[in-house]
C-alpha atoms as a PDB file:
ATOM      1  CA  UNK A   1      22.056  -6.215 -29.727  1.00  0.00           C
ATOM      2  CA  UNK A   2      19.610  -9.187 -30.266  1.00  0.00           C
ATOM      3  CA  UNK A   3      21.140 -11.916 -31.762  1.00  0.00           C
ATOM      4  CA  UNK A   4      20.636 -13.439 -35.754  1.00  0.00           C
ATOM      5  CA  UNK A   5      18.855 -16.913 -35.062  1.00  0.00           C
ATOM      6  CA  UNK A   6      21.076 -19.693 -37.433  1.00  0.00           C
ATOM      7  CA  UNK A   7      18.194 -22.313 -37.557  1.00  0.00           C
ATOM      8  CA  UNK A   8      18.507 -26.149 -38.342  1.00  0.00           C
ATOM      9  CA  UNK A   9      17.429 -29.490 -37.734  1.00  0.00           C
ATOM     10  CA  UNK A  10      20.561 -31.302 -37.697  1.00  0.00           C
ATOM     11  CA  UNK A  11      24.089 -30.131 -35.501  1.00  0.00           C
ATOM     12  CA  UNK A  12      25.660 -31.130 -38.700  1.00  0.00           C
ATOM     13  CA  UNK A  13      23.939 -28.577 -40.599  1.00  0.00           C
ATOM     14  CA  UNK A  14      25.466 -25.691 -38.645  1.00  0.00           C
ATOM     15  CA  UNK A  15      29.121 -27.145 -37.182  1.00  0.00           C
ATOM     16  CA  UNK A  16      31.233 -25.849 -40.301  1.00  0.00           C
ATOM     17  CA  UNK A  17      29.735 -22.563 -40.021  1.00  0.00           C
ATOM     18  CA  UNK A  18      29.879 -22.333 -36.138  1.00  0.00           C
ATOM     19  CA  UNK A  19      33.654 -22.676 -36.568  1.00  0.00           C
ATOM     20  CA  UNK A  20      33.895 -19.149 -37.951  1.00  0.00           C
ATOM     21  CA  UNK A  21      32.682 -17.720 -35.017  1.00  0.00           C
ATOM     22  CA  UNK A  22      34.594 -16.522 -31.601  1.00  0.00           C
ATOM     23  CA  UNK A  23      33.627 -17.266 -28.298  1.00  0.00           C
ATOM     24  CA  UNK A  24      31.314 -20.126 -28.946  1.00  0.00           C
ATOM     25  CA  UNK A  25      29.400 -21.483 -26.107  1.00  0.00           C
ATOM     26  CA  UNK A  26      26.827 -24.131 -25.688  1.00  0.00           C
ATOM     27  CA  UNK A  27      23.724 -22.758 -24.330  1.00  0.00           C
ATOM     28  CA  UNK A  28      21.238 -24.127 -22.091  1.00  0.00           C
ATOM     29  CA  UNK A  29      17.707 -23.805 -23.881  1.00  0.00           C
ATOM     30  CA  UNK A  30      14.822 -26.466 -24.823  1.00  0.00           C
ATOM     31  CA  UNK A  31      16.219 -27.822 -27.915  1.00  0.00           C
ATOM     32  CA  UNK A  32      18.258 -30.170 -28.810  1.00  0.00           C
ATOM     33  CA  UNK A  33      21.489 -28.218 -29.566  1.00  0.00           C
ATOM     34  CA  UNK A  34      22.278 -24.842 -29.269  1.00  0.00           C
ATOM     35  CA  UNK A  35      25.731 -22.473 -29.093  1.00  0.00           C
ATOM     36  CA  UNK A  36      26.278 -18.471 -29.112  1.00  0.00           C
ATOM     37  CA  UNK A  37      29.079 -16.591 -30.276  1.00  0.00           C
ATOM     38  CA  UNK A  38      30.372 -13.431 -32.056  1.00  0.00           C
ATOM     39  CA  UNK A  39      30.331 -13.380 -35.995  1.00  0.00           C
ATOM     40  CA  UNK A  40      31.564 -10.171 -37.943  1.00  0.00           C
ATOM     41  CA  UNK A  41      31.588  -8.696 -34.609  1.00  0.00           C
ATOM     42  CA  UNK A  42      27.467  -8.812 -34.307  1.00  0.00           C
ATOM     43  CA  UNK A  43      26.048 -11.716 -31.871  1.00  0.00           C
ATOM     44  CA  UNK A  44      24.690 -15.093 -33.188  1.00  0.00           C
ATOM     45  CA  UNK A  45      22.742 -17.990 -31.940  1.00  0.00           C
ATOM     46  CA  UNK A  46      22.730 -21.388 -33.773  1.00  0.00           C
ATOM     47  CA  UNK A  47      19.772 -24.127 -32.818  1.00  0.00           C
ATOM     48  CA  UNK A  48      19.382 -27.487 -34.187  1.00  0.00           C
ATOM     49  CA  UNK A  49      16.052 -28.943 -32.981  1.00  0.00           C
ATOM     50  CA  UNK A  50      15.087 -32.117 -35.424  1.00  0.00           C
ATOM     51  CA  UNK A  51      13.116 -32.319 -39.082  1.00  0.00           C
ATOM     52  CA  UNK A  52       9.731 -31.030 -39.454  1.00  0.00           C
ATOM     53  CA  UNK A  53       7.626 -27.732 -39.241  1.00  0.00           C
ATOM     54  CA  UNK A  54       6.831 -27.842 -35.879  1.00  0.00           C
ATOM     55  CA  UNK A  55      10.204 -28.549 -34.077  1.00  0.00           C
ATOM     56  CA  UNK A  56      11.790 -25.608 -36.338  1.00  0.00           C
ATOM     57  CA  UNK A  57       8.827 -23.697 -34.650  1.00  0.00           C
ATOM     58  CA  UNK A  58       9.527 -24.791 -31.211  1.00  0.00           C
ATOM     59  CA  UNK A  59      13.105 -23.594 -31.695  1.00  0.00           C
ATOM     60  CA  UNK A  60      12.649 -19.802 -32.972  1.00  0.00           C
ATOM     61  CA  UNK A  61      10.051 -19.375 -30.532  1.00  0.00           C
ATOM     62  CA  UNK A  62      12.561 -20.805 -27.482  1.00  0.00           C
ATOM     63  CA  UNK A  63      15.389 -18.368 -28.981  1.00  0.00           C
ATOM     64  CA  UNK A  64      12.518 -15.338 -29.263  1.00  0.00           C
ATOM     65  CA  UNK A  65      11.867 -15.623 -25.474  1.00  0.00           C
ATOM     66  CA  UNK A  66      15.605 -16.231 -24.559  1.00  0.00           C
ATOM     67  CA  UNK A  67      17.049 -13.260 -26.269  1.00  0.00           C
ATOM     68  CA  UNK A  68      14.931 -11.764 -28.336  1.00  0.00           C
ATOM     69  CA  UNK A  69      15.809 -12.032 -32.225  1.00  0.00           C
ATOM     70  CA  UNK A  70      17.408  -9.603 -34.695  1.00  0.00           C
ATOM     71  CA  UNK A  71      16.461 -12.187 -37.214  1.00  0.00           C
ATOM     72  CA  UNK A  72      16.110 -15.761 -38.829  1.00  0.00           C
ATOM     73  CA  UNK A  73      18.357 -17.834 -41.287  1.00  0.00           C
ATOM     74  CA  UNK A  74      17.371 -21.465 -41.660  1.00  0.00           C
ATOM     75  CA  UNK A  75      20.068 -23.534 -42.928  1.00  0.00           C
ATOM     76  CA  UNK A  76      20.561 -27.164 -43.671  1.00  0.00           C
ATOM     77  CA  UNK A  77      20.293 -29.334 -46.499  1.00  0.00           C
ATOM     78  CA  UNK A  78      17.739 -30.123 -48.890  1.00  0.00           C
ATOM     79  CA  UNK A  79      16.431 -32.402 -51.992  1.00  0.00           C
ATOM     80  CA  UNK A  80      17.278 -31.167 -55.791  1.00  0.00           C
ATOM     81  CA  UNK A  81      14.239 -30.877 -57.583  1.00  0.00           C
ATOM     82  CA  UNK A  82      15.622 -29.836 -60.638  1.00  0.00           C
ATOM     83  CA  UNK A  83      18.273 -31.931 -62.183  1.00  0.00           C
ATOM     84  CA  UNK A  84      20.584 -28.788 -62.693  1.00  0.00           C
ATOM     85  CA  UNK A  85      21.226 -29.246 -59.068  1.00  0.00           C
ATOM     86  CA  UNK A  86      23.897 -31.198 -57.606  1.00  0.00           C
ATOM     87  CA  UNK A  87      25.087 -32.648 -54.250  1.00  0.00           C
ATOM     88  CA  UNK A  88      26.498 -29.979 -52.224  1.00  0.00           C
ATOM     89  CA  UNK A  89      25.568 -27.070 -54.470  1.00  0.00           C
ATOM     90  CA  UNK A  90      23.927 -24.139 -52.207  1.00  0.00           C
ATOM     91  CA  UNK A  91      20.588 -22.808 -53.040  1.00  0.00           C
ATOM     92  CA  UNK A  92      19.184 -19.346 -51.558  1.00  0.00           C
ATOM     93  CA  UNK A  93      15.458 -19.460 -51.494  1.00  0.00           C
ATOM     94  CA  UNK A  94      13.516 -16.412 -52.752  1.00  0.00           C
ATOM     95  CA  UNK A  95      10.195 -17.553 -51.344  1.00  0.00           C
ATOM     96  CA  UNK A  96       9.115 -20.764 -49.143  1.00  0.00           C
ATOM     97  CA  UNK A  97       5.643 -22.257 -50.325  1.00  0.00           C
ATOM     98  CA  UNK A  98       5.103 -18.846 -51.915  1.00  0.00           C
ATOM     99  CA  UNK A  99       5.915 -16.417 -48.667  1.00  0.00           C
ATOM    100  CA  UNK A 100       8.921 -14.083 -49.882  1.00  0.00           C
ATOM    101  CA  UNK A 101      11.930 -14.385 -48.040  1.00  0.00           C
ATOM    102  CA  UNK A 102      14.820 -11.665 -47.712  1.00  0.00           C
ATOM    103  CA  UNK A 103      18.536 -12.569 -49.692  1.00  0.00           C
ATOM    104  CA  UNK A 104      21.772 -11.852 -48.004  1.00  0.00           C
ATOM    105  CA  UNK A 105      22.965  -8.331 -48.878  1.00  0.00           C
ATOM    106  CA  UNK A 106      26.090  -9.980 -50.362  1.00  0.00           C
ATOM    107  CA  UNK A 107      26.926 -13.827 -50.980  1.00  0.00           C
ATOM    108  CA  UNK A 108      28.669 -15.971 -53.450  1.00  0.00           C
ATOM    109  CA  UNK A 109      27.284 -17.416 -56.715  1.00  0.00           C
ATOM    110  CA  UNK A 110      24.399 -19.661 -56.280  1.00  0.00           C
ATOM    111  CA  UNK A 111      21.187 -20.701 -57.174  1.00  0.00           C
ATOM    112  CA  UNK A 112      18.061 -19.218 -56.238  1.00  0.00           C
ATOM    113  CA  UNK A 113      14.316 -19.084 -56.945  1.00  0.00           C
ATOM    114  CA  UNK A 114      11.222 -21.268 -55.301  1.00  0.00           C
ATOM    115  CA  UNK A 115      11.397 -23.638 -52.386  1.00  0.00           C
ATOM    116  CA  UNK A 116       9.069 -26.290 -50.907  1.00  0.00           C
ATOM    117  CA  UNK A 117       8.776 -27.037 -47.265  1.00  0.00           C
ATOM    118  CA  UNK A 118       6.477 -30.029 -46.740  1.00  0.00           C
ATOM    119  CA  UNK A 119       6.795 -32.472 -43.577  1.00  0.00           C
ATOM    120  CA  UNK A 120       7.967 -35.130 -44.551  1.00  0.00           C
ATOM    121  CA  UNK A 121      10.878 -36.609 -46.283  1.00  0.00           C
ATOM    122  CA  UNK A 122      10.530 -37.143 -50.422  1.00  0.00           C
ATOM    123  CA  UNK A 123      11.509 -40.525 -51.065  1.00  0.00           C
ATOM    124  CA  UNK A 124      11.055 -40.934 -54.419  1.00  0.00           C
ATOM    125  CA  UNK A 125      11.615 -39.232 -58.433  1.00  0.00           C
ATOM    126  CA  UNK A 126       8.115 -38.747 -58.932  1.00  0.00           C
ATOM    127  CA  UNK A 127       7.497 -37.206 -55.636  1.00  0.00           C
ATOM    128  CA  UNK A 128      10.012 -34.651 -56.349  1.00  0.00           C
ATOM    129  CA  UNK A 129       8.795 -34.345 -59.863  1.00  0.00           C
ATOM    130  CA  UNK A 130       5.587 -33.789 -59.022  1.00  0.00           C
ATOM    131  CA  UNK A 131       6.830 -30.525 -56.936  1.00  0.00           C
ATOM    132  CA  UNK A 132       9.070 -29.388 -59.287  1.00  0.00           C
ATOM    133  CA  UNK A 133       6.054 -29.152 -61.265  1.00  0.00           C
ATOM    134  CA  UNK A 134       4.578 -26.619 -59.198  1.00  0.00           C
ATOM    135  CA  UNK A 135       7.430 -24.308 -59.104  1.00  0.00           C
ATOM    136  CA  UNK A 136      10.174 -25.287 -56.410  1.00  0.00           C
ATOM    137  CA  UNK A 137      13.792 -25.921 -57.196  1.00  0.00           C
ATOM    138  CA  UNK A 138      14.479 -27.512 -53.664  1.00  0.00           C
ATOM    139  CA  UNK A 139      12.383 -29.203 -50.778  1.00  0.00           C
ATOM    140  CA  UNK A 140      13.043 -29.792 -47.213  1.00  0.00           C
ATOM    141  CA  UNK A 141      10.796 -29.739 -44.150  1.00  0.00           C
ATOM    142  CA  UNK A 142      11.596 -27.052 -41.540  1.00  0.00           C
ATOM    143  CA  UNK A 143      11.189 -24.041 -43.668  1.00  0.00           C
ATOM    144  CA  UNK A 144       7.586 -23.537 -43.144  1.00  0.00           C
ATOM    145  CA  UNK A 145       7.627 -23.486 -39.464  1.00  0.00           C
ATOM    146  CA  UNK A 146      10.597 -21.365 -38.982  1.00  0.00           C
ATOM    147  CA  UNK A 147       8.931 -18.622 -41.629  1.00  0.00           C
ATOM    148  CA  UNK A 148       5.559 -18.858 -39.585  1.00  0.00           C
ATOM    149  CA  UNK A 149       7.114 -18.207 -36.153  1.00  0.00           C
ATOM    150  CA  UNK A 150       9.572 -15.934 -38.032  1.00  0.00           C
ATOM    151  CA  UNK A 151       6.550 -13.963 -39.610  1.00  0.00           C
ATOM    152  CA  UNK A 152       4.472 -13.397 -36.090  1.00  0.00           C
ATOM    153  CA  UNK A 153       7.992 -12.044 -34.353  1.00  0.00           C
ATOM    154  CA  UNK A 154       7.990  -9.830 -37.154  1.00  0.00           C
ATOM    155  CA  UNK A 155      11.762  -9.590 -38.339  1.00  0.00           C
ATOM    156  CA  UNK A 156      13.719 -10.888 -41.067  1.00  0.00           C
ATOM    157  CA  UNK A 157      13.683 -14.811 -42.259  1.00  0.00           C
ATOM    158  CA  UNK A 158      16.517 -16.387 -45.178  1.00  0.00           C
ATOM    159  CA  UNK A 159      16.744 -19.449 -46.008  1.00  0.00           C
ATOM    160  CA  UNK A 160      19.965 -20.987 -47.555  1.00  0.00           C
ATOM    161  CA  UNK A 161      20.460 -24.806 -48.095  1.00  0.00           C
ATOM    162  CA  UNK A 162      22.925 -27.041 -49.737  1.00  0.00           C
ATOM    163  CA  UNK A 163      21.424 -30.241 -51.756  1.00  0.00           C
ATOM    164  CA  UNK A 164      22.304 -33.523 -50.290  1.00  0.00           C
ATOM    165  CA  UNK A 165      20.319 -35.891 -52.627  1.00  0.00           C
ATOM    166  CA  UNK A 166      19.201 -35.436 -56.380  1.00  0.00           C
ATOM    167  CA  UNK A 167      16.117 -35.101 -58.183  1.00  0.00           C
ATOM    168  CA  UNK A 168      16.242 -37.985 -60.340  1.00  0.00           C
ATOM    169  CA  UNK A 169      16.919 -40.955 -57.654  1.00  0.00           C
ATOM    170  CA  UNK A 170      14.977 -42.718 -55.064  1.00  0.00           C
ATOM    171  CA  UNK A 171      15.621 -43.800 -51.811  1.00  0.00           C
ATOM    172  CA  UNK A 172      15.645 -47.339 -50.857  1.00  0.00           C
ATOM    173  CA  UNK A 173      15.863 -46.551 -46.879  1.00  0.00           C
ATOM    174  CA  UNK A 174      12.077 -45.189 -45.763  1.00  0.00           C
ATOM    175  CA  UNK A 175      13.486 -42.598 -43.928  1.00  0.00           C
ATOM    176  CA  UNK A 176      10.026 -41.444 -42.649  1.00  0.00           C
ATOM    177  CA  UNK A 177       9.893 -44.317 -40.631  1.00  0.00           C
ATOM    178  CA  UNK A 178      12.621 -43.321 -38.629  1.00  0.00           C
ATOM    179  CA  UNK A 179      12.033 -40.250 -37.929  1.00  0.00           C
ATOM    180  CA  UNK A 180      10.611 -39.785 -34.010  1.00  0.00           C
ATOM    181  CA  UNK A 181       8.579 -37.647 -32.778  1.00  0.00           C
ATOM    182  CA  UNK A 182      11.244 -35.704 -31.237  1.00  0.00           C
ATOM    183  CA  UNK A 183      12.597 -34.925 -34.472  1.00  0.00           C
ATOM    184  CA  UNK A 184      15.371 -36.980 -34.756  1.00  0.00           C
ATOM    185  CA  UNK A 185      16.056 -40.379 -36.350  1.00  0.00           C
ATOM    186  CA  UNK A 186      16.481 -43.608 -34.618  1.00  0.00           C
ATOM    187  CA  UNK A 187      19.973 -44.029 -35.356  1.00  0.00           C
ATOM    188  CA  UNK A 188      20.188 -47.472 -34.314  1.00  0.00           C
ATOM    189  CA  UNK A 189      17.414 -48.860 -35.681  1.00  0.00           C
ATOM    190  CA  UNK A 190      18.314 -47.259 -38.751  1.00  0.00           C
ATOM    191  CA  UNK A 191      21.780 -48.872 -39.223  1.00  0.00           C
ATOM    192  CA  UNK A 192      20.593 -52.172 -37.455  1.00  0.00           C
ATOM    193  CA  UNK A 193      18.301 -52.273 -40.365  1.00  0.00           C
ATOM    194  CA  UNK A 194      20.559 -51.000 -43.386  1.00  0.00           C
ATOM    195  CA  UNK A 195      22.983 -53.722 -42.346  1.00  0.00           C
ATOM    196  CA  UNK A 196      20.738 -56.581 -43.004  1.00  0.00           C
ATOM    197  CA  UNK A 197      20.431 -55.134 -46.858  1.00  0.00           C
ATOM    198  CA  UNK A 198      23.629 -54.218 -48.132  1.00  0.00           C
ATOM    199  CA  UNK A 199      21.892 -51.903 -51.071  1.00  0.00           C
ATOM    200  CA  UNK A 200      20.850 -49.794 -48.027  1.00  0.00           C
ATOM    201  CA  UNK A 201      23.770 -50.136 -46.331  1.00  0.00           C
ATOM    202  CA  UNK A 202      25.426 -48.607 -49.188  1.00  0.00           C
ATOM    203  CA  UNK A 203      22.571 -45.692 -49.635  1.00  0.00           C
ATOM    204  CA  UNK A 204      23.633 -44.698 -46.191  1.00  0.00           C
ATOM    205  CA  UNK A 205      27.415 -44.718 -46.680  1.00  0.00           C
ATOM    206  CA  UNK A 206      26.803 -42.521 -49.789  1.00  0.00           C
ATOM    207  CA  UNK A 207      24.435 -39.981 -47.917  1.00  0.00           C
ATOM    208  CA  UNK A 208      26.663 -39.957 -45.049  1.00  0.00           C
ATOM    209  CA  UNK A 209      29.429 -38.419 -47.215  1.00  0.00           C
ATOM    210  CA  UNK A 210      27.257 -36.093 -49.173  1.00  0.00           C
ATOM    211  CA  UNK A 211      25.667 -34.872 -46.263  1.00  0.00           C
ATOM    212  CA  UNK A 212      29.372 -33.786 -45.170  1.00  0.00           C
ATOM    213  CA  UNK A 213      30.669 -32.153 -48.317  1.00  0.00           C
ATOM    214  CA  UNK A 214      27.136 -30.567 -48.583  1.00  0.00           C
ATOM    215  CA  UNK A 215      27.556 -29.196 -44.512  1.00  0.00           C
ATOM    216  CA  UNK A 216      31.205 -27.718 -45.137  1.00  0.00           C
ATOM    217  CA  UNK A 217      30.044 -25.871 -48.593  1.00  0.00           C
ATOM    218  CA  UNK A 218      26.808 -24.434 -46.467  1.00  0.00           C
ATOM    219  CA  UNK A 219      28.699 -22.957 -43.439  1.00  0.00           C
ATOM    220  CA  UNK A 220      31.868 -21.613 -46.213  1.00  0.00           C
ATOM    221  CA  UNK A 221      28.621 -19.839 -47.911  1.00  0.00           C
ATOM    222  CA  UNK A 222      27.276 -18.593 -45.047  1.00  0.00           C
ATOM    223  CA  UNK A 223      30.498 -16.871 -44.266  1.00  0.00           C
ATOM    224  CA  UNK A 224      30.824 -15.104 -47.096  1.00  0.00           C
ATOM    225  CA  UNK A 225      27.266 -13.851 -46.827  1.00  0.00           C
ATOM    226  CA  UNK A 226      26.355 -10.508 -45.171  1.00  0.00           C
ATOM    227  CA  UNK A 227      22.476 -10.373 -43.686  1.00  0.00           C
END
């Protein structure tokens, strides 16, 4: 049986969840991170491959050649765009940039409706008012790429995330200007920089332990879904 794809940027995005499964094993493939296993006794593949359209892309592609694919879910977290949202709250997107998406057969209470996938990071309020003007309840960036790739294999694509910032606040840390071109974030230069201004030492403290709370309610979620 070919295996449902568990898609994200981040490792953190899809640990919690990964610890549900039995016989987990890393596997050797051209992303950054990536482990098989059994999960209510059907196979499962999750891949973390860094932010943005075309590393999410990259990744279902790699896993489509590897194995083959039964099907798509692209986890992670995501920005509130609606002030009803808050941190760690799980949100099941019915359609990414207006492309329908399939809902788990069964899952636990949660929010639902529109979702943007743009590549970059929204910084700021009125970004993320501005979307929610258009329709979306959430944003994030990987979306987009995995539902292309998703759409061309053509199987199945979900998309569940959990909200790790809110609509109404800014950041102070330019997170776009750490992101690399591998998808991932210069760590170091990050902190080396938030240390030298404590108000953005502070923002990353604070999204640290959201982004942790937010990672252990996705991957309970996930477990109680059925795709």
């Amino acid at each position: 049986m070919k295996p449902l794809l568990f898609l994200a940027a981040d490792p953190r995005e899809c640990k919690p969840f990964v610890t549900h499964w039995t016989g987990v094993e890393p596997v050797a493939m051209p992303v950054h991170w990536a482990r098989r296993g059994t999960w209510k006794s059907r196979p499962v593949l999750a891949i973390a491959n860094g932010a943005g359209p075309e590393r999410a892309r990259m990744a279902v592609e790699a896993a489509a050649g590897a194995f083959g694919l039964n099907g798509v879910c692209n986890i992670g977290f995501c920005g509130a765009l609606d002030t009803s949202l808050g941190i760690g709250d799980v949100f099941v997107a019915t359609n990414v940039n207006g492309l329908p998406t399939l809902l788990p057969g069964s899952r636990p209470q949660s929010k639902s409706g529109a979702l943007a996938s743009i590549p970059r990071i929204a910084q700021t309020a009125a970004e993320k008012a501005e979307l929610r003007s258009g329709g979306a309840w959430v944003v994030e960036m990987e979306a987009a790429g995995a539902l292309g790739a998703t759409v061309e294999l053509g199987v199945g694509f979900y998309c569940i995330r959990a909200v790790s910032d809110l609509a109404d606040e800014d950041f102070s840390i330019d997170f776009n200007y750490f992101l690399m071109q591998d998808g991932r974030f210069d760590t170091f230069r990050l902190v080396c920089s938030s240390l030298m201004r404590p108000k953005c030492f502070r923002e990353l403290i604070r999204l640290s332990k959201r982004t942790r709370a937010a990672s252990i309610n996705l991957g309970e979620f996930l477990d109680h879904c059925d795709f």
